[in-house]
C-alpha atoms as a PDB file:
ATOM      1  CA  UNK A   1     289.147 146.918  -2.078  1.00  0.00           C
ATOM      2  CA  UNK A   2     285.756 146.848  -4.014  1.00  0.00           C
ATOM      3  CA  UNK A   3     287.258 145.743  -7.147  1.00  0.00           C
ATOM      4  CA  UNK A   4     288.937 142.810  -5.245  1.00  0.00           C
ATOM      5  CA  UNK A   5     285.572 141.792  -4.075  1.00  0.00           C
ATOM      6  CA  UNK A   6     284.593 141.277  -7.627  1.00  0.00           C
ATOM      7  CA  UNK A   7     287.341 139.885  -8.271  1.00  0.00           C
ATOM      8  CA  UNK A   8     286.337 137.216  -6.076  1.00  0.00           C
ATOM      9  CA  UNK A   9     282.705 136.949  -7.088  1.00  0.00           C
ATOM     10  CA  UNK A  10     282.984 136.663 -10.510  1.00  0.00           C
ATOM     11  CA  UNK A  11     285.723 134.146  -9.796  1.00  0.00           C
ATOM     12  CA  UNK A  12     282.684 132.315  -7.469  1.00  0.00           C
ATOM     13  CA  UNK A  13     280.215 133.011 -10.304  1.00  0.00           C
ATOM     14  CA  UNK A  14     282.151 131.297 -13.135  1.00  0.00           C
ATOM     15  CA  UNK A  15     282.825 128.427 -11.001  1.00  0.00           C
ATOM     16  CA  UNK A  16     279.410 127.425 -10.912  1.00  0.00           C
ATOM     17  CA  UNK A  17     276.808 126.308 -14.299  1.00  0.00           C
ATOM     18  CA  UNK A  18     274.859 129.044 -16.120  1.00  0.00           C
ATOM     19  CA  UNK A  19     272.099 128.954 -14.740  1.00  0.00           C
ATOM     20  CA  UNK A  20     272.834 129.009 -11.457  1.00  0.00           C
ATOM     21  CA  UNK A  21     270.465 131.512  -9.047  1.00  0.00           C
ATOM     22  CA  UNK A  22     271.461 133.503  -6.042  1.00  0.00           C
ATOM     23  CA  UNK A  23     271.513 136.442  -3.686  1.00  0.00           C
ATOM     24  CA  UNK A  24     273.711 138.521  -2.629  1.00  0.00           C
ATOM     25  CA  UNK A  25     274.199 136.723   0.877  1.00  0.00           C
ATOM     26  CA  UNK A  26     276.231 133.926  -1.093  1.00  0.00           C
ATOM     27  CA  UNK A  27     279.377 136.054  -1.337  1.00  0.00           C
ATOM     28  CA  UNK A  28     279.254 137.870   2.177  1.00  0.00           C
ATOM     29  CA  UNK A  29     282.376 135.670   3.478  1.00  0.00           C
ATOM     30  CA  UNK A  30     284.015 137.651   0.394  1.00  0.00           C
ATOM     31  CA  UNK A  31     283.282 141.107   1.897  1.00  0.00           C
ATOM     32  CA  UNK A  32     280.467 143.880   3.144  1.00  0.00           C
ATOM     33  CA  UNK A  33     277.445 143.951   2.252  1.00  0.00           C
ATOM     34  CA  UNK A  34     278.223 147.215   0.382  1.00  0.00           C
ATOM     35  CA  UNK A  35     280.715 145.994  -1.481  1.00  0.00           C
ATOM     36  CA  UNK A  36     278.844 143.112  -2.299  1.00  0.00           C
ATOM     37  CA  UNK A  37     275.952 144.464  -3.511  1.00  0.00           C
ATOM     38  CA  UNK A  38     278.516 147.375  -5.716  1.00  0.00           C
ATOM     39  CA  UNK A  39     280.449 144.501  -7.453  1.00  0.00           C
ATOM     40  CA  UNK A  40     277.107 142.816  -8.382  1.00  0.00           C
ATOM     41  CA  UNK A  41     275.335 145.928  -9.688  1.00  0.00           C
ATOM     42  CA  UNK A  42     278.122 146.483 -11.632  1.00  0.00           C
ATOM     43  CA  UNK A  43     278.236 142.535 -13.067  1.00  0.00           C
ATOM     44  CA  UNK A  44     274.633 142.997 -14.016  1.00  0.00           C
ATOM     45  CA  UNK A  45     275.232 146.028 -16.070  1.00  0.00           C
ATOM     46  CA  UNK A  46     278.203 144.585 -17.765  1.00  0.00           C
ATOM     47  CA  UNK A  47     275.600 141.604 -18.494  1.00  0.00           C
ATOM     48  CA  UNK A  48     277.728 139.106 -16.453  1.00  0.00           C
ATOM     49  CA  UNK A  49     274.624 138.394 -14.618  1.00  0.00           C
ATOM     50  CA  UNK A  50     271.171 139.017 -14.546  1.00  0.00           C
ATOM     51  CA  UNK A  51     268.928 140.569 -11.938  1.00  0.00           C
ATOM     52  CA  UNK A  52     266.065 138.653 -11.836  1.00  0.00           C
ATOM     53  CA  UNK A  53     263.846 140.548  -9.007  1.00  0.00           C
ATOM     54  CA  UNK A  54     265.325 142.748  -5.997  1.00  0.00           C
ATOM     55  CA  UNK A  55     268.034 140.552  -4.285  1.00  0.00           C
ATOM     56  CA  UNK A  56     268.070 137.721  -7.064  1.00  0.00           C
ATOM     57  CA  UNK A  57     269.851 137.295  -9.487  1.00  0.00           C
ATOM     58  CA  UNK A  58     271.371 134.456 -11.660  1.00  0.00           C
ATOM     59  CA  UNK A  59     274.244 133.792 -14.381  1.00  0.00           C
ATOM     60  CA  UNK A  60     272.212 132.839 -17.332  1.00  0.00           C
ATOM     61  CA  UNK A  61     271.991 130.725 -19.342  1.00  0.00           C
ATOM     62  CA  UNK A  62     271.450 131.536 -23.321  1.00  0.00           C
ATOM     63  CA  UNK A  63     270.024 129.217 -26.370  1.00  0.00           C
ATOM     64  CA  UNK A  64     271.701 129.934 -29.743  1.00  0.00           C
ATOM     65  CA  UNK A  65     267.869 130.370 -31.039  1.00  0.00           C
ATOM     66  CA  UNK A  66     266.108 131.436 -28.286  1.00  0.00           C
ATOM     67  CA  UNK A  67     268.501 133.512 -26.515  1.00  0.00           C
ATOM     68  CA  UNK A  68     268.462 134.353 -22.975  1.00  0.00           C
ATOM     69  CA  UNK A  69     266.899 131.349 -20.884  1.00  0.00           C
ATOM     70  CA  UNK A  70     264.518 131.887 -17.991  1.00  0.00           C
ATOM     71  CA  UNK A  71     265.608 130.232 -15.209  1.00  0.00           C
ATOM     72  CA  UNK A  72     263.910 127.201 -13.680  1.00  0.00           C
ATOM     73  CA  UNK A  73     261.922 127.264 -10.747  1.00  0.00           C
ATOM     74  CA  UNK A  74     263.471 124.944  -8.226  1.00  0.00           C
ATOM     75  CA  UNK A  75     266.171 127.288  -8.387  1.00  0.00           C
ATOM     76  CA  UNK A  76     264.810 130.013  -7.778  1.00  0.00           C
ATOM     77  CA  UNK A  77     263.005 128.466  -4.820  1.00  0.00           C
ATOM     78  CA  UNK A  78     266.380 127.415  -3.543  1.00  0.00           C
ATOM     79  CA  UNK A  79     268.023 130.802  -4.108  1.00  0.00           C
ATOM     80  CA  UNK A  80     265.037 132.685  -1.886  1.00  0.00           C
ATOM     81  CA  UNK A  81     265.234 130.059   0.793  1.00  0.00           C
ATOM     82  CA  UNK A  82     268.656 129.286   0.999  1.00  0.00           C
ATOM     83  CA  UNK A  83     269.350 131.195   4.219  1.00  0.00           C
ATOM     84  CA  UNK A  84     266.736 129.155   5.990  1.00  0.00           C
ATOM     85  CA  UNK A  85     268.454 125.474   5.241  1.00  0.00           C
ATOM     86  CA  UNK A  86     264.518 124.516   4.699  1.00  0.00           C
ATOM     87  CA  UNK A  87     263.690 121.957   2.828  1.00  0.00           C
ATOM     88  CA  UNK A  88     261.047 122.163   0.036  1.00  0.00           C
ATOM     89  CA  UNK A  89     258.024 120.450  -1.942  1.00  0.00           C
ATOM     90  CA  UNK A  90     256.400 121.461  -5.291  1.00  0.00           C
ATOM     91  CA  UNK A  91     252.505 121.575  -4.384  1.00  0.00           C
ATOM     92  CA  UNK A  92     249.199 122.287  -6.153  1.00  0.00           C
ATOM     93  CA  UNK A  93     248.940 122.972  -9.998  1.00  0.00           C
ATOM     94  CA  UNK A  94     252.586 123.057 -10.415  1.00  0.00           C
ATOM     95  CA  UNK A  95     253.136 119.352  -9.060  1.00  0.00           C
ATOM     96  CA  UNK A  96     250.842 118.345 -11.355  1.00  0.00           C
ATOM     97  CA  UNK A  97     252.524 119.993 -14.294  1.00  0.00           C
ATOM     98  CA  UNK A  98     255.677 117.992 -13.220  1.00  0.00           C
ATOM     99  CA  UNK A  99     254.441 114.311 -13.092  1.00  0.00           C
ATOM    100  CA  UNK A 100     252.863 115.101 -16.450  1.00  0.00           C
ATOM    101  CA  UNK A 101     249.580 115.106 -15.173  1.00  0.00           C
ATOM    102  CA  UNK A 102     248.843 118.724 -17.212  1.00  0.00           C
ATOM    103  CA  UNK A 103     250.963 120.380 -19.539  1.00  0.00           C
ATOM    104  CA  UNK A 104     249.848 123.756 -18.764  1.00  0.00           C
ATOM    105  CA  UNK A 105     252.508 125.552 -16.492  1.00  0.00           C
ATOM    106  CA  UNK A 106     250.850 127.495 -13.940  1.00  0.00           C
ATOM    107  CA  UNK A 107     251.720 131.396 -13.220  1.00  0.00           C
ATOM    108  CA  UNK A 108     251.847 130.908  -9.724  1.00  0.00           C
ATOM    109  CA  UNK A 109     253.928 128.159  -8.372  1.00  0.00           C
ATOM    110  CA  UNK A 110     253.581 126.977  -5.285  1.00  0.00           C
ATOM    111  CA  UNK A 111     256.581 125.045  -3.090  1.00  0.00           C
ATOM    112  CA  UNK A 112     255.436 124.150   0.603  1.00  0.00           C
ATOM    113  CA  UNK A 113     258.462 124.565   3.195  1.00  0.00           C
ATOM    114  CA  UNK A 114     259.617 124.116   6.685  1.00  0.00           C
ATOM    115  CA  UNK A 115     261.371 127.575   6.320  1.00  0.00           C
ATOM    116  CA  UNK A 116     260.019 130.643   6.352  1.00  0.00           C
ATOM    117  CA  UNK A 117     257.383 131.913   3.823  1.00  0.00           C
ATOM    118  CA  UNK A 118     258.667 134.048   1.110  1.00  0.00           C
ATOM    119  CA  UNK A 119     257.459 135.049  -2.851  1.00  0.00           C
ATOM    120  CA  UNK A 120     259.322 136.391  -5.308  1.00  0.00           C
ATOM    121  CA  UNK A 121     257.764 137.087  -8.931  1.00  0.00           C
ATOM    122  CA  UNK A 122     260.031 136.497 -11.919  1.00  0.00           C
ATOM    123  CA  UNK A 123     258.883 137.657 -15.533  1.00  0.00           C
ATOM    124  CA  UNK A 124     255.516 136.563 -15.482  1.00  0.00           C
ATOM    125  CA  UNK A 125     255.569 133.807 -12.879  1.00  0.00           C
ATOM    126  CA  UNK A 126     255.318 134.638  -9.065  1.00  0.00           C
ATOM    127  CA  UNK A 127     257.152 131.541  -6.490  1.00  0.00           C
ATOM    128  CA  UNK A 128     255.707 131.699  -3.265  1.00  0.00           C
ATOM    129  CA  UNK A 129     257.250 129.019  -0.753  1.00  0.00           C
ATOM    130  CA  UNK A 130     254.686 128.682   1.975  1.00  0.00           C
ATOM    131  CA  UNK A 131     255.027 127.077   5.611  1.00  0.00           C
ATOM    132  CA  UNK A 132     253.112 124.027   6.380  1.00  0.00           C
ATOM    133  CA  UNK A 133     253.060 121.060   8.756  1.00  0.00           C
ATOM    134  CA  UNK A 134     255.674 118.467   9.546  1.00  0.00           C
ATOM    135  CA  UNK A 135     253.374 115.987   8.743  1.00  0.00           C
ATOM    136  CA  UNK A 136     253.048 117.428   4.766  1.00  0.00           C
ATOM    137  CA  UNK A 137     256.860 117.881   4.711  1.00  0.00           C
ATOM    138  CA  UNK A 138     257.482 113.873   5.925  1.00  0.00           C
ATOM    139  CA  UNK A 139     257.990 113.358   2.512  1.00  0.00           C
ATOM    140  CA  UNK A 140     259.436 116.179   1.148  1.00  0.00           C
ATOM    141  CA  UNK A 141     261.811 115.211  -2.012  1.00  0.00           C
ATOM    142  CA  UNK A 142     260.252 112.064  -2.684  1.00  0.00           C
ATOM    143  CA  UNK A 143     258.030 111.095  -5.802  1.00  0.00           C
ATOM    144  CA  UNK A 144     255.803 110.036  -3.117  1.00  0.00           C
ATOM    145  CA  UNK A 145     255.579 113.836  -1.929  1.00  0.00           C
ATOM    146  CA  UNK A 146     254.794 115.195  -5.613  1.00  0.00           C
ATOM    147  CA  UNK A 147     252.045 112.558  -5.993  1.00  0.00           C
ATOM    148  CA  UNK A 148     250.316 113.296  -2.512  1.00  0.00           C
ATOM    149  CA  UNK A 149     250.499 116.923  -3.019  1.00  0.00           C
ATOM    150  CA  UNK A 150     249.466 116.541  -6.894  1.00  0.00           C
ATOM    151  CA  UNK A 151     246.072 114.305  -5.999  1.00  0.00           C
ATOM    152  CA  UNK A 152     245.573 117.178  -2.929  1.00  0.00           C
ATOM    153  CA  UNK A 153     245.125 119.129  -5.911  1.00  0.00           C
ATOM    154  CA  UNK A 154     243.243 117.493  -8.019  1.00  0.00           C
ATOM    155  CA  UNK A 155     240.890 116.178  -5.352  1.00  0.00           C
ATOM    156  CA  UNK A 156     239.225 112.840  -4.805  1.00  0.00           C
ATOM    157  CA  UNK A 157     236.795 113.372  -7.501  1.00  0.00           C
ATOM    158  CA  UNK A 158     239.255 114.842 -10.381  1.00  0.00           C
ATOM    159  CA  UNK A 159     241.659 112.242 -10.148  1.00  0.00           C
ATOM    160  CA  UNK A 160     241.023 109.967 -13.166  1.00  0.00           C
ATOM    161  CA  UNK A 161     242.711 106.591 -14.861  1.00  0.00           C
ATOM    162  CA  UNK A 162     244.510 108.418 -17.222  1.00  0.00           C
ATOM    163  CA  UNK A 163     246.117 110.236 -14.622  1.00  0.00           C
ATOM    164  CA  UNK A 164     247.049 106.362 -13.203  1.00  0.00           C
ATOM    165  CA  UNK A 165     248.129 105.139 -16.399  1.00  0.00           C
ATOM    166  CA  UNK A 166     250.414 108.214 -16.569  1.00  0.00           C
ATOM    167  CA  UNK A 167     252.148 107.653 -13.589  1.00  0.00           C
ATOM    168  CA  UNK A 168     252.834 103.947 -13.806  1.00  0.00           C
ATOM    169  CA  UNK A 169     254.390 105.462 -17.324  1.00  0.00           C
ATOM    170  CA  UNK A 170     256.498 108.450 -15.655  1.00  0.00           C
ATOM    171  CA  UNK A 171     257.298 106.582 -12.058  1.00  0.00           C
ATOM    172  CA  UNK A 172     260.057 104.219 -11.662  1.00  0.00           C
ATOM    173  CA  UNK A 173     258.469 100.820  -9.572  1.00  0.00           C
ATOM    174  CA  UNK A 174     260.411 101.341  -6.767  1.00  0.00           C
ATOM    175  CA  UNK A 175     259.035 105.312  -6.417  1.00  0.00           C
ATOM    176  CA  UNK A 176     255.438 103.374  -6.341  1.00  0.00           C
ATOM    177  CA  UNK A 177     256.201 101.025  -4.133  1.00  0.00           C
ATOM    178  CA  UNK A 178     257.862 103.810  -1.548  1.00  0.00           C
ATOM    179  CA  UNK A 179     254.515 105.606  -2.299  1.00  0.00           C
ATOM    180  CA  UNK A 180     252.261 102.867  -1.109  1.00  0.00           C
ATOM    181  CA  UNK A 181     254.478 102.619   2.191  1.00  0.00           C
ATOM    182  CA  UNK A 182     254.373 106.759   2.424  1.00  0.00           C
ATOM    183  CA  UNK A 183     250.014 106.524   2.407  1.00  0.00           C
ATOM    184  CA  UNK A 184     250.618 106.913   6.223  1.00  0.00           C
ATOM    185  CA  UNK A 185     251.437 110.594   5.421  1.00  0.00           C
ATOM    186  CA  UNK A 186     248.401 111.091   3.160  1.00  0.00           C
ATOM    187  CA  UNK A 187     244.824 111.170   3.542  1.00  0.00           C
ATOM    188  CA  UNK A 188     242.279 107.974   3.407  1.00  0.00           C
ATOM    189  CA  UNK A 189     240.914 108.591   0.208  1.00  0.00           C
ATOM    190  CA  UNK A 190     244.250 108.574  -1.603  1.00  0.00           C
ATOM    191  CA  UNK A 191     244.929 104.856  -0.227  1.00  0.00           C
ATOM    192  CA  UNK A 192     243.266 103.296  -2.769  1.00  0.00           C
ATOM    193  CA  UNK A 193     244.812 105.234  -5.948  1.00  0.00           C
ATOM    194  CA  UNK A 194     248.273 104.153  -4.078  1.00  0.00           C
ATOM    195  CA  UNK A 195     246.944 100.496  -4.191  1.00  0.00           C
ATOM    196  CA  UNK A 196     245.840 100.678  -7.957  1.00  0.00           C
ATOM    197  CA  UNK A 197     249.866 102.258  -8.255  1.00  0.00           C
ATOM    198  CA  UNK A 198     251.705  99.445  -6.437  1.00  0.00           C
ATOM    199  CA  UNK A 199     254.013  97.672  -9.247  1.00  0.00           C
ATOM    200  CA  UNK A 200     253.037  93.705  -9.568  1.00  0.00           C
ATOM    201  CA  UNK A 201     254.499  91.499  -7.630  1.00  0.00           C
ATOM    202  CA  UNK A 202     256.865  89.131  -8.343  1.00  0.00           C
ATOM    203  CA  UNK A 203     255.673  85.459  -9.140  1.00  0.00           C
END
């Protein structure tokens, strides 16, 4: 019976890109617990899969020079909250790093959530999804979200005009026009950085 349950996982696992994260509660339609959590002990020591932290693991991906690939974060986030159907926004440092604001990749990254708050650490980088308001989640998502939470970051005083010029660089015009109409979800001070954003308008 166990062996069919692996069967059927590794069938699920190979239908899906390397790279792809989970837990163990993505196969329980397949059978118990137990026999769940057998078949995938057993994948990760035939090096089907990896085990990436207690109850995570992922089918990974490799580079023919530099070998095994960590995985990427926003999958792991989704893997850990997955159960919850929350939805989730990059925040603080990490934000930054991903609107090119700062190249330097933080070791704690931070996702704000409507689900329940979990971390999870991963070689040397710890996730931690963390509840917040509705009001910070309105625009979970959007460009509009990773620029709100990145200047949250960065404060009134640290954001500067090369961080502007970057983002008229990196953001399409119609993800800075969408972020002057999504200033009702952030603080006053930002309203003006939004303005200095806003894509010319058409003569």
């Amino acid at each position: 019976m166990s062996q069919d349950v692996q069967k059927k996982i590794v069938s699920r696992i190979y239908g899906k890109r390397r790279g792809w994260v989970f837990t163990p509660s993505r196969f329980l339609d397949l059978g118990s617990r137990g026999a769940v959590d057998q078949a995938l002990h057993r994948l990760t020591a035939g090096e089907t899969i990896r085990r990436l932290a207690f109850g995570l693991y992922d089918y990974p991906k490799s580079h023919p020079k530099l070998g095994l690939l960590s995985p990427k974060p926003d999958d792991i986030a989704r893997a850990i909250s997955e159960k919850d159907d929350s939805r989730l926004q990059p925040s603080g440092a990490y934000s930054v790093n991903l609107l090119g604001l700062s190249q330097q990749v933080p070791a704690k990254i931070v996702y704000l959530t409507d689900g329940a708050e979990k971390s999870v650490e991963v070689g040397n980088q710890r996730i931690q999804l963390r509840r917040t308001t509705p009001k910070n989640m309105a625009t979970a998502g959007r460009p509009s979200g990773l620029v709100i939470q990145a200047f949250r970051y960065l404060g009134k005083e640290g954001v500067t005009d090369a961080h502007l010029d970057t983002l008229k660089q990196v953001l399409l015009d119609s993800d800075r026009e969408r972020l002057w109409k999504d200033r009702v979800h952030a603080p006053a001070w930002m309203h003006p950085l939004f303005e200095k954003l806003r894509p010319p308008t058409p003569t």
